[in-house]
C-alpha atoms as a PDB file:
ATOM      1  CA  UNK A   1      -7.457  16.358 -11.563  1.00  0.00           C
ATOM      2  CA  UNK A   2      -4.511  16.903 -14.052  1.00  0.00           C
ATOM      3  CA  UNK A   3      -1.666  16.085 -11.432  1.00  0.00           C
ATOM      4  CA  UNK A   4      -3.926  13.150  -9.569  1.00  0.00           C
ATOM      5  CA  UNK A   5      -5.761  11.373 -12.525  1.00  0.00           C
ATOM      6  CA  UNK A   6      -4.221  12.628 -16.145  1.00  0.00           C
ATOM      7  CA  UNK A   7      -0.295  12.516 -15.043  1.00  0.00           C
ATOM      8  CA  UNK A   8      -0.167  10.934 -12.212  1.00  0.00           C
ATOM      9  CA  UNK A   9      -0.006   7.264 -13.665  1.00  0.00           C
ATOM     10  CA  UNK A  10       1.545   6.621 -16.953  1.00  0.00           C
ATOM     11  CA  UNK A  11      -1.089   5.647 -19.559  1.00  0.00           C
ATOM     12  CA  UNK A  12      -0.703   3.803 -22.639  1.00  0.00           C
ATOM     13  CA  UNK A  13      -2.908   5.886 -24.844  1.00  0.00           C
ATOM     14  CA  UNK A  14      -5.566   8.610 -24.409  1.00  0.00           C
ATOM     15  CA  UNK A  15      -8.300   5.748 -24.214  1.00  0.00           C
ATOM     16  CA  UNK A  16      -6.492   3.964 -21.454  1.00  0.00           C
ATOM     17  CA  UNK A  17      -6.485   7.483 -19.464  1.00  0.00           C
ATOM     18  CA  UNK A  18     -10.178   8.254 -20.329  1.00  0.00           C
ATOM     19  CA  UNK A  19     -11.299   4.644 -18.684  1.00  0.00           C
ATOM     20  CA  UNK A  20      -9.288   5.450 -15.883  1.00  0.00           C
ATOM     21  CA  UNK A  21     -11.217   8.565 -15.430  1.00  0.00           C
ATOM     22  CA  UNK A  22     -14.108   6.651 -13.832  1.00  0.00           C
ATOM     23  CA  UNK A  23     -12.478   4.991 -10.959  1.00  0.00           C
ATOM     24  CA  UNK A  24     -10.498   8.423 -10.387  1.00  0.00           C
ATOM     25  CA  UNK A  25     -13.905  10.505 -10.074  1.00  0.00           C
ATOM     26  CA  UNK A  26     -15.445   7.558  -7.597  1.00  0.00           C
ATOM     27  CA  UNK A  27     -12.199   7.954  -5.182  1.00  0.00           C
ATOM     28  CA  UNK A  28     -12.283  11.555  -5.667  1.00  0.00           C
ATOM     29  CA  UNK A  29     -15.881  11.952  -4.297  1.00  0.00           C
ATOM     30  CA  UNK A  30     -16.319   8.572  -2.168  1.00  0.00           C
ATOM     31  CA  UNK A  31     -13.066   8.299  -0.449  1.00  0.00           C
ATOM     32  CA  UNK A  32     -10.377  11.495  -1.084  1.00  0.00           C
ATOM     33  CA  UNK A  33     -10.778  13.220   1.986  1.00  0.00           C
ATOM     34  CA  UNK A  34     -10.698  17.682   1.249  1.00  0.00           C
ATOM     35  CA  UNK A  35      -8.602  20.095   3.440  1.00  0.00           C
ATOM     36  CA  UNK A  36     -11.139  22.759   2.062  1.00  0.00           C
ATOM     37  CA  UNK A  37     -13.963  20.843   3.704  1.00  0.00           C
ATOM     38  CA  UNK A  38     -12.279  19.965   6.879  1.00  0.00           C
ATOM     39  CA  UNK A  39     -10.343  16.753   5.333  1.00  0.00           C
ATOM     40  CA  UNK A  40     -13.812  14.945   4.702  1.00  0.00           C
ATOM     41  CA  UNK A  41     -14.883  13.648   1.296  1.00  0.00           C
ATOM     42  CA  UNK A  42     -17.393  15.539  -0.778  1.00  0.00           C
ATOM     43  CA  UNK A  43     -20.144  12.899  -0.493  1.00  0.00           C
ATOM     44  CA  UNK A  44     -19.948  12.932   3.408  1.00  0.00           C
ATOM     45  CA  UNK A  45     -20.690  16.975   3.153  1.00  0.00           C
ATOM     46  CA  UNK A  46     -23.669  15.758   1.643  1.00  0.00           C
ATOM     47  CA  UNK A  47     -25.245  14.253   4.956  1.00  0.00           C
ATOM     48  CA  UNK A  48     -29.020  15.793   4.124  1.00  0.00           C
ATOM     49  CA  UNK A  49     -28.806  13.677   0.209  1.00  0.00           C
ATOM     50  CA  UNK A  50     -29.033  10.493   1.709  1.00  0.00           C
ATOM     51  CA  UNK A  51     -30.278   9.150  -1.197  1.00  0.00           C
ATOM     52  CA  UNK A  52     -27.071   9.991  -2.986  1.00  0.00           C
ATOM     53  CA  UNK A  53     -25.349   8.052   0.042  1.00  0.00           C
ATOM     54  CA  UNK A  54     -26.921   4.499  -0.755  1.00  0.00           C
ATOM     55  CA  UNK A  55     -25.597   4.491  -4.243  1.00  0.00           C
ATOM     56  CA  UNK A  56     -22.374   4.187  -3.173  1.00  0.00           C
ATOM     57  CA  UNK A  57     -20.211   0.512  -4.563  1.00  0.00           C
END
C-alpha cells in the first residue's frame, strides 16, 4: 500500500492522499490482479460471496 497508493503519486497534502485512498482500495480489490492468489483479484477468490460481487461500480 505504501509504495502503490501513499508514494506512488505525488500528493499535495495529507488530505489529498487520504481521498485518494478510496479509489486505491477499489482497484486494489476489484481489478489488481495477486501473484499470491494465482494473479487474480481478491474479489474474484471470493466466487461463493456473490453478494459481495454485485456491489461492484
Amino acid at each position: 500500500a505504501l509504495r502503490e497508493w501513499a508514494y506512488g503519486w505525488t500528493y499535495q497534502n495529507s488530505a489529498e492522499r487520504t481521498q485518494a485512498l478510496h479509489r486505491w482500495q477499489h482497484y486494489y480489490n476489484w481489478h489488481r490482479p495477486h501473484s499470491g492468489i494465482g494473479r487474480i483479484t481478491p474479489m474474484a477468490r471470493l466466487k461463493s460471496a456473490n453478494n459481495l460481487l454485485t456491489v461492484h461500480t
